[in-house]
PDB file of N, CA and C in Angstrom:
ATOM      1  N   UNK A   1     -27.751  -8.745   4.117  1.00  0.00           N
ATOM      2  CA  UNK A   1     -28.856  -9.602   4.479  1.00  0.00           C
ATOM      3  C   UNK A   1     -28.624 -10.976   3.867  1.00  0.00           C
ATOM      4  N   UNK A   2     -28.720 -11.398   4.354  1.00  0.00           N
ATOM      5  CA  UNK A   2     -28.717 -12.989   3.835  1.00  0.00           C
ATOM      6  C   UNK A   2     -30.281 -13.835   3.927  1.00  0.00           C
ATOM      7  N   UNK A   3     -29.999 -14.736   2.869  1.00  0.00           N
ATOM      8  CA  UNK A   3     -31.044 -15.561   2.107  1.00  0.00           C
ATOM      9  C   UNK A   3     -30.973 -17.311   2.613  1.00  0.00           C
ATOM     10  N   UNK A   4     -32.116 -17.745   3.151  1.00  0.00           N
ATOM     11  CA  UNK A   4     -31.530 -19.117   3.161  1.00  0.00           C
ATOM     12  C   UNK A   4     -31.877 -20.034   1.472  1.00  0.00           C
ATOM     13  N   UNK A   5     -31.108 -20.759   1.311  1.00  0.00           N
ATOM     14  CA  UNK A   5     -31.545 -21.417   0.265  1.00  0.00           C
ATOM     15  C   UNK A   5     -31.179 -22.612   0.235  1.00  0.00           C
ATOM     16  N   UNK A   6     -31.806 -24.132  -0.326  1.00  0.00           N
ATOM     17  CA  UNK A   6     -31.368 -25.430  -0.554  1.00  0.00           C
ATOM     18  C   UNK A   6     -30.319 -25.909  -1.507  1.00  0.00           C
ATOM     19  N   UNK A   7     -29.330 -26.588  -1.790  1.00  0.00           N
ATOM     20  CA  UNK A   7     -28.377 -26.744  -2.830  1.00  0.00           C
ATOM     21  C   UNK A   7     -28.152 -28.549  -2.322  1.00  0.00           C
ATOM     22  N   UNK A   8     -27.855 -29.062  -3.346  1.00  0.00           N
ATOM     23  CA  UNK A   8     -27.938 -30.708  -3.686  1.00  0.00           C
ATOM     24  C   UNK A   8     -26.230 -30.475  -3.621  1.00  0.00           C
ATOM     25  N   UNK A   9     -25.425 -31.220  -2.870  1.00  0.00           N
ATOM     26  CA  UNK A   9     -24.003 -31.304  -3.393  1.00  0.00           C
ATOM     27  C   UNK A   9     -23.600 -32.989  -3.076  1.00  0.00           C
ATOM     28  N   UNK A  10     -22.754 -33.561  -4.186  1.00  0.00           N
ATOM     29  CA  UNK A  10     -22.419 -34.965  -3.549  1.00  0.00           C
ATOM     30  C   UNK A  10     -21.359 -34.998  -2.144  1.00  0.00           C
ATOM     31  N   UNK A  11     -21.303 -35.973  -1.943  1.00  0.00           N
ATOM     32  CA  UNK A  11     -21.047 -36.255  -0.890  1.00  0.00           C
ATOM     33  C   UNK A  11     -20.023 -35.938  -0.861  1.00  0.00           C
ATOM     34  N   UNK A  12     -18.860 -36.491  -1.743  1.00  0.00           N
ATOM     35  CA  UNK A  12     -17.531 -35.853  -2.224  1.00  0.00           C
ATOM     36  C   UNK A  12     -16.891 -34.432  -1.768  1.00  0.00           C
ATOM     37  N   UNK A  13     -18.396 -33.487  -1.813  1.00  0.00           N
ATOM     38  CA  UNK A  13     -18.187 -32.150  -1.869  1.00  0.00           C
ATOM     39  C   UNK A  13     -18.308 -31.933  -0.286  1.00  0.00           C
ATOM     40  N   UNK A  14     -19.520 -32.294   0.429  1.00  0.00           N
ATOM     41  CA  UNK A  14     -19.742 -32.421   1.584  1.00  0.00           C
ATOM     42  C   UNK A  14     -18.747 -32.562   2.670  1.00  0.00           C
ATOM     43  N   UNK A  15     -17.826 -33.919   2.360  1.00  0.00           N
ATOM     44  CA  UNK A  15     -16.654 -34.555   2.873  1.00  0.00           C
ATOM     45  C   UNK A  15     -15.360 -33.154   2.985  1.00  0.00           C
ATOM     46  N   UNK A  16     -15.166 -32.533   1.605  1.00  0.00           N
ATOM     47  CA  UNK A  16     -14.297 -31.529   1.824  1.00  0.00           C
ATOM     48  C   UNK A  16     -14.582 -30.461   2.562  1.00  0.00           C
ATOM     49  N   UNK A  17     -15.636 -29.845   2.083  1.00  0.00           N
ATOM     50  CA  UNK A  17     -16.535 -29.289   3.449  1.00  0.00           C
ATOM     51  C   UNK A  17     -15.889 -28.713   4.558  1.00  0.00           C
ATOM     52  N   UNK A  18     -16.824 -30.191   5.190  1.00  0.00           N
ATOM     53  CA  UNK A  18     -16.089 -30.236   6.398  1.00  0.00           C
ATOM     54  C   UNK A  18     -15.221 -30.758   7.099  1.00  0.00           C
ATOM     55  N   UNK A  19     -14.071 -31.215   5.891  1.00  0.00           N
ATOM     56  CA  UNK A  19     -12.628 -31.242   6.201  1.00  0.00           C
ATOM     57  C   UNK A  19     -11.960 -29.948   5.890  1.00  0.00           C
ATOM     58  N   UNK A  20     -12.416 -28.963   5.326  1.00  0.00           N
ATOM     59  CA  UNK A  20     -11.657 -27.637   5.502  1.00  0.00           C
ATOM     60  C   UNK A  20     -12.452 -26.822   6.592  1.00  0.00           C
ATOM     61  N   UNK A  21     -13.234 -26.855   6.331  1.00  0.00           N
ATOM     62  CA  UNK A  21     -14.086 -26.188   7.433  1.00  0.00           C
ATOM     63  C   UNK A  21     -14.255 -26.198   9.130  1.00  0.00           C
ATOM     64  N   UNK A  22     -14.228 -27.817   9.374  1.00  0.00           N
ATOM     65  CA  UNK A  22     -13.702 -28.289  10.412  1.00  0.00           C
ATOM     66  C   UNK A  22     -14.945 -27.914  11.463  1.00  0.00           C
ATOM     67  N   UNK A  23     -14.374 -27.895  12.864  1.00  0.00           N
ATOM     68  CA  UNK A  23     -15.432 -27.184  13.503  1.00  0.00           C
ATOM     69  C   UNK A  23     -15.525 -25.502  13.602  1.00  0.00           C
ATOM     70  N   UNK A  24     -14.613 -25.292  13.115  1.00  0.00           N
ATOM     71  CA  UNK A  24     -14.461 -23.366  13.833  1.00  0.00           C
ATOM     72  C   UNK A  24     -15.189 -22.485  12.607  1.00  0.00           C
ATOM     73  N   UNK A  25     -16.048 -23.775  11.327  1.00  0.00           N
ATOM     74  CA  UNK A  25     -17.425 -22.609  10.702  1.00  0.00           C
ATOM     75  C   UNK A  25     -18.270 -23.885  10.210  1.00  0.00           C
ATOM     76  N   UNK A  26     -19.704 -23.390  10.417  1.00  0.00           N
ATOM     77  CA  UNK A  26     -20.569 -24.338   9.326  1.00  0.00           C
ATOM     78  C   UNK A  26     -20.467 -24.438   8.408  1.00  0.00           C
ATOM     79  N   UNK A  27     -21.119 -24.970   7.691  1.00  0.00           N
ATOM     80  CA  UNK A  27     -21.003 -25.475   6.201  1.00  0.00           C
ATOM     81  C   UNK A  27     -21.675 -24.217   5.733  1.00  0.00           C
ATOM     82  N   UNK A  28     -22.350 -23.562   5.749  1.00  0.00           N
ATOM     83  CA  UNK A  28     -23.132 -21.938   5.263  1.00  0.00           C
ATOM     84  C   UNK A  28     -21.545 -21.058   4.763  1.00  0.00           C
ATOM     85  N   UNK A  29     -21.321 -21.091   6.320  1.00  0.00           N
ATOM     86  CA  UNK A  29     -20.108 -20.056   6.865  1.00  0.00           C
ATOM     87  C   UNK A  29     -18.768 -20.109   5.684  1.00  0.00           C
ATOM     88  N   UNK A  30     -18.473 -21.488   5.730  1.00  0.00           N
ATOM     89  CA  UNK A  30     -17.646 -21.868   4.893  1.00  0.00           C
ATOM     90  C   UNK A  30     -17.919 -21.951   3.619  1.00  0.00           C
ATOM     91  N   UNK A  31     -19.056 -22.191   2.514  1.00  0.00           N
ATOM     92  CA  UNK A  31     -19.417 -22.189   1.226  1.00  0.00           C
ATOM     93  C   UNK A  31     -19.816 -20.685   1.155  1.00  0.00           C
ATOM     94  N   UNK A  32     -19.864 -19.703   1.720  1.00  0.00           N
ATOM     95  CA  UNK A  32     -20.272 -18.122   1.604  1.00  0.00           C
ATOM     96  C   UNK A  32     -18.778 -17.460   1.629  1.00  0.00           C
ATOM     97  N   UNK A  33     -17.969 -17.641   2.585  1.00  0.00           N
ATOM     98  CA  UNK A  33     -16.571 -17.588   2.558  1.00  0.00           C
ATOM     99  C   UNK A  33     -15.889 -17.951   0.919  1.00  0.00           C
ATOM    100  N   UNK A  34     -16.059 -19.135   1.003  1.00  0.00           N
ATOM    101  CA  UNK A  34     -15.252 -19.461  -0.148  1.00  0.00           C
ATOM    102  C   UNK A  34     -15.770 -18.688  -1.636  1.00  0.00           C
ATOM    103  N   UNK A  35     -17.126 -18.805  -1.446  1.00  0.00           N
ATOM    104  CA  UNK A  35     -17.900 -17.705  -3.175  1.00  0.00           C
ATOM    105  C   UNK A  35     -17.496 -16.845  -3.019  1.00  0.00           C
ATOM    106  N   UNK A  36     -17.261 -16.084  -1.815  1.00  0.00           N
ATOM    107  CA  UNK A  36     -17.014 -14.296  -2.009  1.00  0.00           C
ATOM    108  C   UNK A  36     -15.856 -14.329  -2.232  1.00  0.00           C
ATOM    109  N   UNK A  37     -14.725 -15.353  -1.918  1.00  0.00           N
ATOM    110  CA  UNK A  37     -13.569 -15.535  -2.471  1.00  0.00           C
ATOM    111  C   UNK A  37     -13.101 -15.776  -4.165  1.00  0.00           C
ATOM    112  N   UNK A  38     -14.208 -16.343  -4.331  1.00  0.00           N
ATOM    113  CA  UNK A  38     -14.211 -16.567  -5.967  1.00  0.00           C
ATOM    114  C   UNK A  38     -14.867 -15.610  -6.567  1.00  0.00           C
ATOM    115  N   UNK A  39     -16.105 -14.900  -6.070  1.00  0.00           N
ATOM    116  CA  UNK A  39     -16.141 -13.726  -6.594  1.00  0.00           C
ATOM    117  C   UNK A  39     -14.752 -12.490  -6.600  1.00  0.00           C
ATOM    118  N   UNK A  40     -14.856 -12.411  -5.799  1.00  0.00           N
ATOM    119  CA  UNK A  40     -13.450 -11.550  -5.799  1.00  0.00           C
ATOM    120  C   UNK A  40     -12.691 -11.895  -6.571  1.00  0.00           C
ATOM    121  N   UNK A  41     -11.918 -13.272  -6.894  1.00  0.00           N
ATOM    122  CA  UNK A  41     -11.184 -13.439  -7.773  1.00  0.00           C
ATOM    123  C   UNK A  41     -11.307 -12.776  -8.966  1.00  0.00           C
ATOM    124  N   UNK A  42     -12.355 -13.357  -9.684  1.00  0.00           N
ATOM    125  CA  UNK A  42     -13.097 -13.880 -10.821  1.00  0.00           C
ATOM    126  C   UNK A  42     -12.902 -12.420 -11.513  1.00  0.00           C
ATOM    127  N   UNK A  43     -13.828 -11.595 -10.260  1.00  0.00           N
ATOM    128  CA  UNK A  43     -13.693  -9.568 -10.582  1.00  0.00           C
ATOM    129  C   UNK A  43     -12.542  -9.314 -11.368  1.00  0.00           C
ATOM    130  N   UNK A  44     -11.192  -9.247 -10.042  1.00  0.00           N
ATOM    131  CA  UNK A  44      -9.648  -9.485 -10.574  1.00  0.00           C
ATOM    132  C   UNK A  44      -9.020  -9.654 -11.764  1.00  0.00           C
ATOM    133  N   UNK A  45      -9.834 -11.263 -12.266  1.00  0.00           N
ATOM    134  CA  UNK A  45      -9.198 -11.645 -13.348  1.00  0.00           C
ATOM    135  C   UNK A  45     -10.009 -10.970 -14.278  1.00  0.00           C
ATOM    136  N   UNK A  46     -11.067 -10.245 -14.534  1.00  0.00           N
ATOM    137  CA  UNK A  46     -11.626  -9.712 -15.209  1.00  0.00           C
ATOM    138  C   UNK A  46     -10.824  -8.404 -15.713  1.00  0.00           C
ATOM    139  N   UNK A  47     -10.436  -7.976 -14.597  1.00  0.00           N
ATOM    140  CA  UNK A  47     -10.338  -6.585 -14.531  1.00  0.00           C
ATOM    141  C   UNK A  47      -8.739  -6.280 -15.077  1.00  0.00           C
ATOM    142  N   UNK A  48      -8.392  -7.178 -14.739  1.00  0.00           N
ATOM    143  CA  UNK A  48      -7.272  -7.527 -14.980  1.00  0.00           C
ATOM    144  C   UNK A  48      -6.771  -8.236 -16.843  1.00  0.00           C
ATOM    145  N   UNK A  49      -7.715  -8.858 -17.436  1.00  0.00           N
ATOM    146  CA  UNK A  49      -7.985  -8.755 -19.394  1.00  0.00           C
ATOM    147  C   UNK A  49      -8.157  -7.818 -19.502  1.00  0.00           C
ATOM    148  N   UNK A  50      -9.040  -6.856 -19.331  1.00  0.00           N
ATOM    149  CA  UNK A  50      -9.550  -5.463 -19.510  1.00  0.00           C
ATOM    150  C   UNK A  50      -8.287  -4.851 -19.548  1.00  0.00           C
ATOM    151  N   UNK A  51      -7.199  -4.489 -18.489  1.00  0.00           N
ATOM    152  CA  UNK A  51      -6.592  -3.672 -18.469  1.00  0.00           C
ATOM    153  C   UNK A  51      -5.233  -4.231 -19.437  1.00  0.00           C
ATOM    154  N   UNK A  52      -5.219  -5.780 -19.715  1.00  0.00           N
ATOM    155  CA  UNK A  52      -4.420  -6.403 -20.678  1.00  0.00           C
ATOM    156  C   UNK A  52      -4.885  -5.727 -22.425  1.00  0.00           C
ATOM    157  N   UNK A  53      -6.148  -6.005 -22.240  1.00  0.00           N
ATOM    158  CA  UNK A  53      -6.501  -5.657 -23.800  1.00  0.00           C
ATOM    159  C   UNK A  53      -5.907  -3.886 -23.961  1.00  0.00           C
ATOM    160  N   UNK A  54      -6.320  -3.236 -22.775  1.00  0.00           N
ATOM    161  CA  UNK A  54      -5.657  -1.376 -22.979  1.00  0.00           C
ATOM    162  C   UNK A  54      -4.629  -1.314 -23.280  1.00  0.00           C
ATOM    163  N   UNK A  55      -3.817  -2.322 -22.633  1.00  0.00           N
ATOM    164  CA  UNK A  55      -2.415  -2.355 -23.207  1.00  0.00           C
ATOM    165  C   UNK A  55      -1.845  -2.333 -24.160  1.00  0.00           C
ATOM    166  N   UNK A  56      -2.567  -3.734 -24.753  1.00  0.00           N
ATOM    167  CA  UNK A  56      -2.480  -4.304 -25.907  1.00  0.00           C
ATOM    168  C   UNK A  56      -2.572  -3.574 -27.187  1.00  0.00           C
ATOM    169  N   UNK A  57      -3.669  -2.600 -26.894  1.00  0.00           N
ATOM    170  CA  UNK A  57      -4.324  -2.076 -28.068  1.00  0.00           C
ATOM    171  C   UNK A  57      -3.299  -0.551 -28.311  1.00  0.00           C
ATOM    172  N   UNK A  58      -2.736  -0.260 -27.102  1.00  0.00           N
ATOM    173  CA  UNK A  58      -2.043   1.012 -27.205  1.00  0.00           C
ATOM    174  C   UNK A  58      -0.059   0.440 -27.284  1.00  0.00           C
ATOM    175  N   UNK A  59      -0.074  -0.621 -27.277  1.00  0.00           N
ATOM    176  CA  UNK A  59       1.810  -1.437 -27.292  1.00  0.00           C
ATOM    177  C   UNK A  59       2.554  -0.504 -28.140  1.00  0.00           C
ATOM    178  N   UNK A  60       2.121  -0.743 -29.478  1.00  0.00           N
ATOM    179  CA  UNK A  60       3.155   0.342 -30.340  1.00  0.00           C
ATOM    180  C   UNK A  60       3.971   1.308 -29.537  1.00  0.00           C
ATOM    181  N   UNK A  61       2.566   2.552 -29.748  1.00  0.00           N
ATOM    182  CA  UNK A  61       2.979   3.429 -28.890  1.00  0.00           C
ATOM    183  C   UNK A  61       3.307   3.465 -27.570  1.00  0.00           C
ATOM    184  N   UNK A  62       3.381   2.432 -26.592  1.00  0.00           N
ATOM    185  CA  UNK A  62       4.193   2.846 -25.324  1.00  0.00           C
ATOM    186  C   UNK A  62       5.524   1.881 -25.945  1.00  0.00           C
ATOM    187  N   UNK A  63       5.338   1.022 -26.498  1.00  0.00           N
ATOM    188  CA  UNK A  63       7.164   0.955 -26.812  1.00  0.00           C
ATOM    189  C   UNK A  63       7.835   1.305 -27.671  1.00  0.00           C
ATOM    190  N   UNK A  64       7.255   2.518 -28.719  1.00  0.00           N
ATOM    191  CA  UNK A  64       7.777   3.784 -28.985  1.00  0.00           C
ATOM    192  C   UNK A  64       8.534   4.738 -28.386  1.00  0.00           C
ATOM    193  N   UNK A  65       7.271   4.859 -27.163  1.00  0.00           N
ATOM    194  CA  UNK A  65       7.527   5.676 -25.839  1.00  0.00           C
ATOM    195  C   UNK A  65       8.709   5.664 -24.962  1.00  0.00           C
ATOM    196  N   UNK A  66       8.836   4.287 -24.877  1.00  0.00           N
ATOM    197  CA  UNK A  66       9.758   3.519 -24.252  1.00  0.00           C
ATOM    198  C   UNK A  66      11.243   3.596 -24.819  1.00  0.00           C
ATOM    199  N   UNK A  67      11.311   3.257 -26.301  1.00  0.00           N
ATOM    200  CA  UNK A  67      12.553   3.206 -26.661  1.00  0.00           C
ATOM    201  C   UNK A  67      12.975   4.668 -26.885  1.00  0.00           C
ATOM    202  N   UNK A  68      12.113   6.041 -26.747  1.00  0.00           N
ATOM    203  CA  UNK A  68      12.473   7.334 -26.760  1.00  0.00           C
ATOM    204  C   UNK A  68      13.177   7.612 -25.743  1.00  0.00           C
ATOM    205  N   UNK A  69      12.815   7.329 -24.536  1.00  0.00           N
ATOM    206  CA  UNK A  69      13.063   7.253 -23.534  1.00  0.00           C
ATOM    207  C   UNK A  69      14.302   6.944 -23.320  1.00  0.00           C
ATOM    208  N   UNK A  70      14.279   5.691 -23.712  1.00  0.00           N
ATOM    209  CA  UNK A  70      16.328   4.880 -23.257  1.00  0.00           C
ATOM    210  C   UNK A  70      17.052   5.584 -24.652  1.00  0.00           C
ATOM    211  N   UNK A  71      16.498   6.391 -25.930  1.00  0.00           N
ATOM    212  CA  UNK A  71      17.815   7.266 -26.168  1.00  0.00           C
ATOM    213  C   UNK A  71      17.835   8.180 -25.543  1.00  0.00           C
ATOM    214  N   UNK A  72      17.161   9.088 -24.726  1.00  0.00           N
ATOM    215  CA  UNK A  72      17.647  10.024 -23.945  1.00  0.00           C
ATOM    216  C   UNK A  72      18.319   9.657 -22.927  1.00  0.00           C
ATOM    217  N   UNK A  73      18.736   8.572 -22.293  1.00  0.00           N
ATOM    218  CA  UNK A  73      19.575   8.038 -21.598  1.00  0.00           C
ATOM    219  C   UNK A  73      21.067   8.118 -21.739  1.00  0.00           C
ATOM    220  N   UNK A  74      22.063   8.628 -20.606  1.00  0.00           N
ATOM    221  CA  UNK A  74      23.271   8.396 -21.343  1.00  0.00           C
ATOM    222  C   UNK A  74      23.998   6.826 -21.305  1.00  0.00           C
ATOM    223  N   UNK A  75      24.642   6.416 -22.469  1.00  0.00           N
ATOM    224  CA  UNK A  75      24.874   5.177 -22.473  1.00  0.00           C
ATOM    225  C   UNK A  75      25.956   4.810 -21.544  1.00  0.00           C
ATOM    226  N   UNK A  76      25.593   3.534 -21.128  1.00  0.00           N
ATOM    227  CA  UNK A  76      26.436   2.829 -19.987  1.00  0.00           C
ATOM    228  C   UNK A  76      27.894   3.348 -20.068  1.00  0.00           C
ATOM    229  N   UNK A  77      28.691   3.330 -18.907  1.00  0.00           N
ATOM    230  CA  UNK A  77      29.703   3.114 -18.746  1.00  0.00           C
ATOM    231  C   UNK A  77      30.269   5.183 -19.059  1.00  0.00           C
ATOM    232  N   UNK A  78      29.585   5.871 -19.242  1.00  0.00           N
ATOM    233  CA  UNK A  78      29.849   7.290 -19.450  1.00  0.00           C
ATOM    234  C   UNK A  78      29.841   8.221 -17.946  1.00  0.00           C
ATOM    235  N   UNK A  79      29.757   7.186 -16.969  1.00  0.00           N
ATOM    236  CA  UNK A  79      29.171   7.784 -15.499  1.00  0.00           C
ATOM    237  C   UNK A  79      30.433   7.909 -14.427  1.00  0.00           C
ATOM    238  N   UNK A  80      30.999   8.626 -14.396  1.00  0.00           N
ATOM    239  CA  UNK A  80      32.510   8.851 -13.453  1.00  0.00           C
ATOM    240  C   UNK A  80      31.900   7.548 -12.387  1.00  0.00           C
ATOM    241  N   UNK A  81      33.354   6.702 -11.971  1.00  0.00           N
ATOM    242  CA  UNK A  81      33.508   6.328 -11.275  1.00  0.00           C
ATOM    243  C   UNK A  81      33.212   6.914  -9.801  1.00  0.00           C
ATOM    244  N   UNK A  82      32.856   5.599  -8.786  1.00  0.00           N
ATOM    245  CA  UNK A  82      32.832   6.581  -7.432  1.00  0.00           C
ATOM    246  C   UNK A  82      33.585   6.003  -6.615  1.00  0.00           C
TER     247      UNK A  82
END
């Protein structure tokens, strides 16, 4: 459902508008477009620290994990030719 509502923007803002906007959306069309775009972002980058800080907080241990890992590996150059 949508809401109508008033918003003050300079002219500046106006001008870009509807130089991106053009004729093929209104100015509604196009400033609703673009927020849900920045919402979306915004989510993203959120979600996206969040899953930085999990990382972060657990590093030791996955590059513990990690370097267990590459000694069970056999070392380079031990692999018959093909």
């Amino acid at each position: 459902m949508k809401e109508k509502t008033s918003i003050t923007l300079s002219k500046e803002v106006l001008t870009g508008i509807d130089r991106d906007a053009g004729s093929k959306q209104s100015r509604s069309a196009y400033i609703d477009s673009v927020m849900r775009e920045h919402f979306k972002q915004k989510a993203r980058r959120e979600r996206d620290a969040r899953d930085v800080a999990i990382i972060n907080r657990h590093a030791e241990q996955l590059n513990r994990d990690a370097l267990d890992g590459l000694d069970d590996q056999a070392p380079l150059g031990e692999y018959p030719e093909e």
